[in-house]
Protein backbone atom coordinates (compact mmCIF):
# COMPACT_ATOMS: atom_id res chain seq x y z
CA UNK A 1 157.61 4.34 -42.87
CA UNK A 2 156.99 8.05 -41.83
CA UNK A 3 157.05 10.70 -44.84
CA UNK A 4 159.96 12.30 -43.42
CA UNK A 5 161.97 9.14 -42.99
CA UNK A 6 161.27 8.62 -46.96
CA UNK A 7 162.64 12.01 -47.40
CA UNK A 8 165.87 11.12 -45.71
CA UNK A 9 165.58 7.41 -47.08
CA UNK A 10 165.59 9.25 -50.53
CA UNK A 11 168.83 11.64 -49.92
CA UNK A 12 170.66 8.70 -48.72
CA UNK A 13 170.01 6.57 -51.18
CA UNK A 14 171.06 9.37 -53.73
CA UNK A 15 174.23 10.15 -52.23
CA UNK A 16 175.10 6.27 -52.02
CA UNK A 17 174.05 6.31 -56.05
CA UNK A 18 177.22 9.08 -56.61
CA UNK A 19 179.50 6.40 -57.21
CA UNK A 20 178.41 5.83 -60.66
CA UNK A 21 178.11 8.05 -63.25
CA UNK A 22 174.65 9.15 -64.41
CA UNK A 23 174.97 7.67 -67.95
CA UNK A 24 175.62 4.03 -66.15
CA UNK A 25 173.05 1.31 -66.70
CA UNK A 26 170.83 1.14 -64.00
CA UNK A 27 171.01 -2.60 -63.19
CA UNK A 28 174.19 -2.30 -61.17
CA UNK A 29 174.80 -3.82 -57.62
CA UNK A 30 176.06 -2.20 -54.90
CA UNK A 31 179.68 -2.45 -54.13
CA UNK A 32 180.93 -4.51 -51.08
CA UNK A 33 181.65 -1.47 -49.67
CA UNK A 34 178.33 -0.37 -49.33
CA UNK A 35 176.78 -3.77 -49.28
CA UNK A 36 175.64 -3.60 -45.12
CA UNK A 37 176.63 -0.02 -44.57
CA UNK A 38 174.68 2.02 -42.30
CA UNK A 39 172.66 4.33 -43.09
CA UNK A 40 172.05 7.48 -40.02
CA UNK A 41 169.47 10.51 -40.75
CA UNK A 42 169.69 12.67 -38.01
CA UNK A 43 168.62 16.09 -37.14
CA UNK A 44 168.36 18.48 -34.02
CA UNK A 45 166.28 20.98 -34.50
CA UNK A 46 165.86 24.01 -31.82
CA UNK A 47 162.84 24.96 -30.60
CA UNK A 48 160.01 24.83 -27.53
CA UNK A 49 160.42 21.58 -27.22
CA UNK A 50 163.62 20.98 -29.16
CA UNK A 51 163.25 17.78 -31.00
CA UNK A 52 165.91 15.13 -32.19
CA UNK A 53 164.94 12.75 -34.58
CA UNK A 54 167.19 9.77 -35.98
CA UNK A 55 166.54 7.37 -38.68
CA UNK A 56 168.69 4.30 -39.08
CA UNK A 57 169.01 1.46 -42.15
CA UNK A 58 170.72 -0.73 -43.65
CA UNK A 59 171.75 -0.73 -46.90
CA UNK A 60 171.81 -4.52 -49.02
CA UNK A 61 171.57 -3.53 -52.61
CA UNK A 62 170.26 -0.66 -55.21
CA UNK A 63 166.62 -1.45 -55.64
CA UNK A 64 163.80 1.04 -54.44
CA UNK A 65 163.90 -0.87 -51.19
CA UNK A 66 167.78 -1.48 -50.44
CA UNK A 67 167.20 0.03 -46.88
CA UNK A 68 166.12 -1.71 -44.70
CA UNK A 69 165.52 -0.73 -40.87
CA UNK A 70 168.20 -1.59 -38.17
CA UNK A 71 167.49 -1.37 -34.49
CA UNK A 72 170.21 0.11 -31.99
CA UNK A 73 171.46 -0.90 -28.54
CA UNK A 74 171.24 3.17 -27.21
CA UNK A 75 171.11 6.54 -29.04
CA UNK A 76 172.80 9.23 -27.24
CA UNK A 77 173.26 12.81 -27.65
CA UNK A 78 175.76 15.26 -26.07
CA UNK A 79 176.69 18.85 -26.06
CA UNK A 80 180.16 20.55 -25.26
CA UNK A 81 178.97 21.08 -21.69
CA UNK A 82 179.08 17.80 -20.23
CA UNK A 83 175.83 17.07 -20.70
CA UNK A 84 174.18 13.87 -22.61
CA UNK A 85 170.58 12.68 -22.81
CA UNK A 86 169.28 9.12 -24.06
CA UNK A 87 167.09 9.09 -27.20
CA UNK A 88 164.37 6.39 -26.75
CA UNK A 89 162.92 3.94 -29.45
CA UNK A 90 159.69 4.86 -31.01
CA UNK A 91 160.23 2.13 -33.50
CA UNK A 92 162.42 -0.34 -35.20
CA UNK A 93 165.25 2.31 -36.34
CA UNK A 94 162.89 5.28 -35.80
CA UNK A 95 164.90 7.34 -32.06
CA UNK A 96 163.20 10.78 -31.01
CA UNK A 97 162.66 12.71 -28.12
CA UNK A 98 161.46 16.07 -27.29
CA UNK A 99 163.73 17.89 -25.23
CA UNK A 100 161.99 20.62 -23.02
CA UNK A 101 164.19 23.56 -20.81
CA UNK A 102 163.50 21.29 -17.42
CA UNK A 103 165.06 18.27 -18.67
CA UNK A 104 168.93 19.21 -17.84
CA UNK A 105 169.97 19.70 -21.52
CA UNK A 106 170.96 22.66 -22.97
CA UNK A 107 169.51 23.68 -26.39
CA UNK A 108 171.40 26.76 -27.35
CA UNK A 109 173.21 28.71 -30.13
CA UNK A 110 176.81 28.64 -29.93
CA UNK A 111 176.94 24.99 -28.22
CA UNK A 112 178.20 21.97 -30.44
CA UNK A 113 175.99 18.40 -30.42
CA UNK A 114 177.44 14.94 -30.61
CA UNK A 115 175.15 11.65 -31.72
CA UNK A 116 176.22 8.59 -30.86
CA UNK A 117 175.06 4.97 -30.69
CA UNK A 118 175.24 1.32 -30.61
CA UNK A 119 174.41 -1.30 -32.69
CA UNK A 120 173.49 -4.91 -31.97
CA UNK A 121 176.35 -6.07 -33.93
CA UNK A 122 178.74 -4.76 -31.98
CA UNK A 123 179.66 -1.48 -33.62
CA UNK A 124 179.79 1.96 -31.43
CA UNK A 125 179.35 4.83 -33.93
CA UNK A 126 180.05 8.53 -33.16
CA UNK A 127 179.35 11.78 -35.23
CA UNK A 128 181.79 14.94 -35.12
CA UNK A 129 180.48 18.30 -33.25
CA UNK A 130 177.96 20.04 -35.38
CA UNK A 131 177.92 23.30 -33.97
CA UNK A 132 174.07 24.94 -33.64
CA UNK A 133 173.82 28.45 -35.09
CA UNK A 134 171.22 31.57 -35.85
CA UNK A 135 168.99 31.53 -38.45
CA UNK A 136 167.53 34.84 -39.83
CA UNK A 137 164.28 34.77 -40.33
CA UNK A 138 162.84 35.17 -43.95
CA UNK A 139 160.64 37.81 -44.74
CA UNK A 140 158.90 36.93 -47.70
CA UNK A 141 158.29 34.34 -50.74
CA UNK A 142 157.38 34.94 -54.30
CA UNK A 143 155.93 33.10 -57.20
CA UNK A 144 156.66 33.25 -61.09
CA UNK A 145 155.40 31.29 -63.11
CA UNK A 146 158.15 29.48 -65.60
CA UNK A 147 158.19 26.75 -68.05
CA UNK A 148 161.16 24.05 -68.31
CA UNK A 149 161.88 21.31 -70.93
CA UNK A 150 159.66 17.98 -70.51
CA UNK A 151 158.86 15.05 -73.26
CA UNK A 152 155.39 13.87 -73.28
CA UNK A 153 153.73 10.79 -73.62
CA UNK A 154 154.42 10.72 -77.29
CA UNK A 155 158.11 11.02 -76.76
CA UNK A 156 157.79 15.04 -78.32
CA UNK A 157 159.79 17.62 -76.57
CA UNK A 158 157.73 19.83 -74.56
CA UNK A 159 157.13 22.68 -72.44
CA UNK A 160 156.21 22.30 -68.62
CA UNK A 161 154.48 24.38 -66.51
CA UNK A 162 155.91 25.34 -63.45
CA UNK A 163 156.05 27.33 -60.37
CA UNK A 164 158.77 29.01 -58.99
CA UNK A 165 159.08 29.56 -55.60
CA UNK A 166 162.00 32.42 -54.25
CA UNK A 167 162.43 33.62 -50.38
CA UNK A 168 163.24 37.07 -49.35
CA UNK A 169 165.43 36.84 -46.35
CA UNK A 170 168.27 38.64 -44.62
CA UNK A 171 171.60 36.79 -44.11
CA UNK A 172 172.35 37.65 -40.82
CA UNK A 173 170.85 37.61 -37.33
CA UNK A 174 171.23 40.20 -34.11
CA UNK A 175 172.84 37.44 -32.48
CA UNK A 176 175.43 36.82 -34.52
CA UNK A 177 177.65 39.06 -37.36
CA UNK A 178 178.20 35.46 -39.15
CA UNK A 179 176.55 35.58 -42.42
CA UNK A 180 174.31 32.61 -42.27
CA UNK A 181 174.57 29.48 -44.38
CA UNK A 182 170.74 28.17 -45.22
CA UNK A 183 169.01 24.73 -46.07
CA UNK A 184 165.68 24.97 -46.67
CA UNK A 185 162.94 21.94 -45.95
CA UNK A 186 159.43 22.15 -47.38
CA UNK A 187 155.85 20.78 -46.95
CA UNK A 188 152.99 21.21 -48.99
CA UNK A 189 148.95 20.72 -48.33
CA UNK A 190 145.89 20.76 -51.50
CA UNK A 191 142.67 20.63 -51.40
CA UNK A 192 140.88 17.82 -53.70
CA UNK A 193 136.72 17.84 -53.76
CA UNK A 194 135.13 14.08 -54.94
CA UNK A 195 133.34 13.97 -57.87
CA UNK A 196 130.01 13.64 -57.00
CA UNK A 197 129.22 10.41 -59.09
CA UNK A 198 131.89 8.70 -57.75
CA UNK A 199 132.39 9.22 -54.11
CA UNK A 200 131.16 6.51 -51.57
CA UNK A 201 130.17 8.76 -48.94
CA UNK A 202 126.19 9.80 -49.25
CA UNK A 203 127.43 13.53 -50.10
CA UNK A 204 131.17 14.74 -52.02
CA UNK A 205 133.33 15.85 -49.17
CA UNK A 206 137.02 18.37 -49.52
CA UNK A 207 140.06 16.83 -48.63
CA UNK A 208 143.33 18.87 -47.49
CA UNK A 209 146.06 16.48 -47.76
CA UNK A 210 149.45 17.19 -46.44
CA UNK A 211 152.77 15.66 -47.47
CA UNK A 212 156.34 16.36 -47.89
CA UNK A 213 156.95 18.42 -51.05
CA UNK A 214 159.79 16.83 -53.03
CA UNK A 215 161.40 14.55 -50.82
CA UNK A 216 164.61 14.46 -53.32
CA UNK A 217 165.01 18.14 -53.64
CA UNK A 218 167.78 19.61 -51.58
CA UNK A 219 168.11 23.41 -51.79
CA UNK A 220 170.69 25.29 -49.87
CA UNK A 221 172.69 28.54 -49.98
CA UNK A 222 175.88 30.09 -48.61
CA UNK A 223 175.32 33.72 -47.36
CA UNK A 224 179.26 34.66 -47.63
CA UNK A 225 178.44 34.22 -51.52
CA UNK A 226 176.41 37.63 -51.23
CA UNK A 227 177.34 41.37 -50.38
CA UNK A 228 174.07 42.65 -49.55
CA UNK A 229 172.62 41.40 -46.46
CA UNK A 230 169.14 40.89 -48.06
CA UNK A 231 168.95 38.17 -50.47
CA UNK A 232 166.38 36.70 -52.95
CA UNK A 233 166.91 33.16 -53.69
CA UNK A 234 164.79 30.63 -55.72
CA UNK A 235 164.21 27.57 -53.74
CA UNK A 236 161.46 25.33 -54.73
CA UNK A 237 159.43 24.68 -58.14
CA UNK A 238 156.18 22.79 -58.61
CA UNK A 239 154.76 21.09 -61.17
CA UNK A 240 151.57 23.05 -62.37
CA UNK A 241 148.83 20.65 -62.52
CA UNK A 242 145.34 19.25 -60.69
CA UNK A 243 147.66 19.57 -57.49
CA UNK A 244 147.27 23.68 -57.61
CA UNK A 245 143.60 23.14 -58.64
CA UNK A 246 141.49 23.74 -55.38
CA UNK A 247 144.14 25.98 -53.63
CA UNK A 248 147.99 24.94 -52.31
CA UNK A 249 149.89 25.97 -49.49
CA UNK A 250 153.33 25.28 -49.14
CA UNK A 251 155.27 25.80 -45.75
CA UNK A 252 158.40 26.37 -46.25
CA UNK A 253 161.07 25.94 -42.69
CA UNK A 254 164.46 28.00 -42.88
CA UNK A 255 167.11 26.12 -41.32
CA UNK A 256 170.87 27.60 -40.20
CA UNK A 257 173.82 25.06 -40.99
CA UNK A 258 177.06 25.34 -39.48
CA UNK A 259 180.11 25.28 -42.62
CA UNK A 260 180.48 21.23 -41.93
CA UNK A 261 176.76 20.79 -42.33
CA UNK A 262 176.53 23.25 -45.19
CA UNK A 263 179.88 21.48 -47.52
CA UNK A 264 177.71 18.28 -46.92
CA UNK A 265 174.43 19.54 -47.97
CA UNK A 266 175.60 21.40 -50.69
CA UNK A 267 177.49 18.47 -52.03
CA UNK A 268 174.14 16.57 -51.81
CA UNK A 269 172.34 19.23 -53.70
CA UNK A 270 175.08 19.38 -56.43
CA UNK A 271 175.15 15.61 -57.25
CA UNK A 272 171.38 15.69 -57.18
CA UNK A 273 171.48 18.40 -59.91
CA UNK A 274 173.91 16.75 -61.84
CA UNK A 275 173.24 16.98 -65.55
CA UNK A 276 175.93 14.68 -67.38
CA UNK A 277 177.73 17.82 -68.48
CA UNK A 278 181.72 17.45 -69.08
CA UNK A 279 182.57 20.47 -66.97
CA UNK A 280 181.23 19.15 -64.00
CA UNK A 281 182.98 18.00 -61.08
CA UNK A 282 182.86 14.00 -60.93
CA UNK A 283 180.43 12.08 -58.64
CA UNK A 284 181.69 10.29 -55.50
CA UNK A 285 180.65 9.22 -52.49
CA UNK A 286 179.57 12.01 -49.98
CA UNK A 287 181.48 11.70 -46.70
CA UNK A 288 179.54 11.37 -43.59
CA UNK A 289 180.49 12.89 -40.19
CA UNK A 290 179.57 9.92 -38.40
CA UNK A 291 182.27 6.90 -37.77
CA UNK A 292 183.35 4.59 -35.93
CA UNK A 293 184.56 5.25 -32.66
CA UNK A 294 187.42 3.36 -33.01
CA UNK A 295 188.33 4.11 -36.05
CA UNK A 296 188.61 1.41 -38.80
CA UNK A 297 187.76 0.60 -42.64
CA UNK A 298 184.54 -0.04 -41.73
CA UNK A 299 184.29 4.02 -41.83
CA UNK A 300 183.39 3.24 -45.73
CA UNK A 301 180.41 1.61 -44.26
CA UNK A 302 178.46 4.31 -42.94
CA UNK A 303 176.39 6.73 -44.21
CA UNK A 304 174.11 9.96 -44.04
CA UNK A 305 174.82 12.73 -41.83
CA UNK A 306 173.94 14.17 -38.62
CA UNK A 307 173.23 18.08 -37.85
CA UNK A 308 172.20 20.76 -35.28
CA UNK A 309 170.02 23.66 -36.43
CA UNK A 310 167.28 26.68 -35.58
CA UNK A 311 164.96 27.12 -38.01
CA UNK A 312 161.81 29.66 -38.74
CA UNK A 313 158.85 29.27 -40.84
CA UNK A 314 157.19 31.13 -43.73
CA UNK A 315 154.24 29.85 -45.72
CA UNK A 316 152.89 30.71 -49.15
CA UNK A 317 148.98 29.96 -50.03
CA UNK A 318 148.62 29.83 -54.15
CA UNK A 319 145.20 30.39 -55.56
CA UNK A 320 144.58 28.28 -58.52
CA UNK A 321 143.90 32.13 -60.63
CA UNK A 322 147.50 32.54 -60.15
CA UNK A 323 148.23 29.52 -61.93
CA UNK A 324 145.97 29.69 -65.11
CA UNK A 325 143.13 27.70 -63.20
CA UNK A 326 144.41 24.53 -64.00
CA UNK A 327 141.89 21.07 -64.77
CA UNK A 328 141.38 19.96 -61.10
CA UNK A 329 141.79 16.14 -60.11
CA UNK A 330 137.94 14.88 -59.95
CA UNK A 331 136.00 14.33 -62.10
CA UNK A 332 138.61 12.15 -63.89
CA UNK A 333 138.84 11.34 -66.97
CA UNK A 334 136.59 8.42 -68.35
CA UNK A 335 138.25 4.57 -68.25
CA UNK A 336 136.52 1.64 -69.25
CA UNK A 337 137.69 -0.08 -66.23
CA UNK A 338 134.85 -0.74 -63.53
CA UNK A 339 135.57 0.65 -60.33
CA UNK A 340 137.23 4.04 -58.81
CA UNK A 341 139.63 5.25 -62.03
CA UNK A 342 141.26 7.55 -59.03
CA UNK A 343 141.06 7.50 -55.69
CA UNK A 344 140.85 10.52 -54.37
CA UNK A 345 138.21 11.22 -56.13
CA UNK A 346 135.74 8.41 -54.34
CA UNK A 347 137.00 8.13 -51.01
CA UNK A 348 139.90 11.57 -50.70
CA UNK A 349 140.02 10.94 -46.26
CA UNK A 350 141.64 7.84 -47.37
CA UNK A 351 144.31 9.51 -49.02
CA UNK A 352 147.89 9.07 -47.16
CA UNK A 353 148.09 12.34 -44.99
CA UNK A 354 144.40 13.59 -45.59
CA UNK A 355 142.03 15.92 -43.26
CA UNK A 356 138.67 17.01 -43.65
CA UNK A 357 139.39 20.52 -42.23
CA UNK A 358 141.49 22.38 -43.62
CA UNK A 359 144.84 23.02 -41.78
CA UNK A 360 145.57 26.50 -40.20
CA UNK A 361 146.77 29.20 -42.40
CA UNK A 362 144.54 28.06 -45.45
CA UNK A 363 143.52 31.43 -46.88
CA UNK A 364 141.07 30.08 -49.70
């Protein structure tokens, strides 16, 4: 399963946890309502090519693996002028296509998408419009270091290190006098070095290894909240730690949301802050915009969302002085266990994403 199908595997599975509360036992089963739902992670994005991407699962019960991939008859995608364009299989439940400017569809702000498909079992599912608008593009990000409450392995109430991450960015675009309503998405890369004693290659080699930063960390914001048409907005936080160690880059993609895409989002982001407080609003299912096309009960069945959006790119490379020069991964700390006690630290190109060059815009 890709890293970015975890990250929407993750979000969905969160927003299908919302109908308990946080204090209830984790042992539950999911209701029959859920029980077989579908489960659709879709996304548009614009660009040269434009690229649609959609996951699909089925959900059975509330373990770490309740989904489970689905196949579908077709995938297809329209716009509001007529036009429609088949998204082929890449795998079981995995649809995407790159869509260049000589294929016949049009990729443009101000038109509305449509996703629909059909399943084996008989079921035709269509999403509402989602409407594709500007984004601004952010002009910088900036770090602070903060600390937040954490227990330890002693059970003792402690203090965590943490970045903060905040992007400078203006709210609207020349295109449009719509203040713009913003999801962010972000991916991180680190560079580990073996320890010499321990690595099986004749000579330590550096790793860069790129992943999805946070899968379960949603972080949007509505523009219309704001007066000034230059905002500052934190977005992301990291853990301090061996990950910041050797340098860390995190790439961070700025993503417009029309108001249907942005109520969803930010309902996702709520829930997933949720703290158990009184005063907040109760947890609930999160209503997806795709249904059947015939309409029936079995609208309770389906989940996740589908969206249109442009997005632009910023990056921010973290030198490990700017964090305190924090203990690095390798050499690890002794074990009495024969063997590798970590990894990365004897063979780092077989870490899960890993390169031996280091990926452009690596400043260190």
């Amino acid at each position: 399963m890709s890293k970015n199908t975890l990250r929407g595997a993750a979000i969905c599975l969160l927003s299908l946890a919302l109908v308990t509360s946080c204090l209830d036992e984790l042992d539950i089963k999911a209701p029959k309502s859920v029980q077989g739902g579908i489960v659709i992670n879709s996304k548009l994005v614009m660009g040269n090519p434009s690229v649609i991407q959609v996951d699909l699962n089925r959900v059975f019960d509330f373990t770490g693996q309740s989904l489970q991939r689905v196949g579908a008859r077709n995938v297809m995608l329209r716009n509001d002028l007529g036009e429609e364009i088949e998204i082929p299989e890449l795998d079981a439940g995995l649809h995407r296509l790159e869509i260049f400017d000589d294929m016949g569809f049009t990729v443009e702000p101000g038109v509305s998408f449509q996703l629909s498909l059909s399943t084996f079992d008989g079921r035709d599912l269509i999403s509402d419009m989602d409407k594709l608008c500007t984004v601004p593009a952010p002009t910088e990000v900036n770090i602070r270091n903060i600390e937040k409450d954490g227990v330890n392995g002693l059970g003792e109430n402690i203090k965590v290190p943490f970045l903060e991450f905040s992007v400078e960015t203006p709210i609207q675009t020349s295109e449009s006098s719509e203040r713009a309503r913003l999801k962010w998405d972000f991916h991180r890369t680190y560079q580990v070095s073996e320890d010499g004693g321990l690595t099986i290659a004749p000579e330590p080699r550096t790793c860069y290894i790129s992943e999805t930063a946070n899968p379960t960390r949603v972080s949007v914001e509505d523009g219309n909240r704001f007066v000034t048409d230059v905002i500052t907005t934190s977005v992301y936080e990291e853990q301090i730690g061996p990950i910041m160690a050797e340098g860390y880059l995190l790439t961070i993609y700025q993503q417009s949301l029309s108001p249907e895409a942005f109520d969803y989002w930010d309902a996702v982001a709520q829930s997933i802050e949720r703290t158990g407080n009184l005063f907040e609003a109760p947890a609930g299912l999160i209503k997806s915009n795709i249904k059947v096309a015939t309409g029936s009960d079995e609208d309770s069945q389906i989940f996740g969302y589908f969206y249109v959006t442009q997005q632009d790119t910023i990056r921010k490379f973290v030198t490990p002085a700017e964090v305190g020069n924090p203990a690095r991964f390798c050499p690890p700390p002794p074990a009495p266990a024969m063997g590798c006690p970590r990894d990365v630290c004897c063979n780092c190109p077989g870490e899960l994403g890993s390169a031996q060059s280091p990926p452009p815009f690596w400043e260190f």
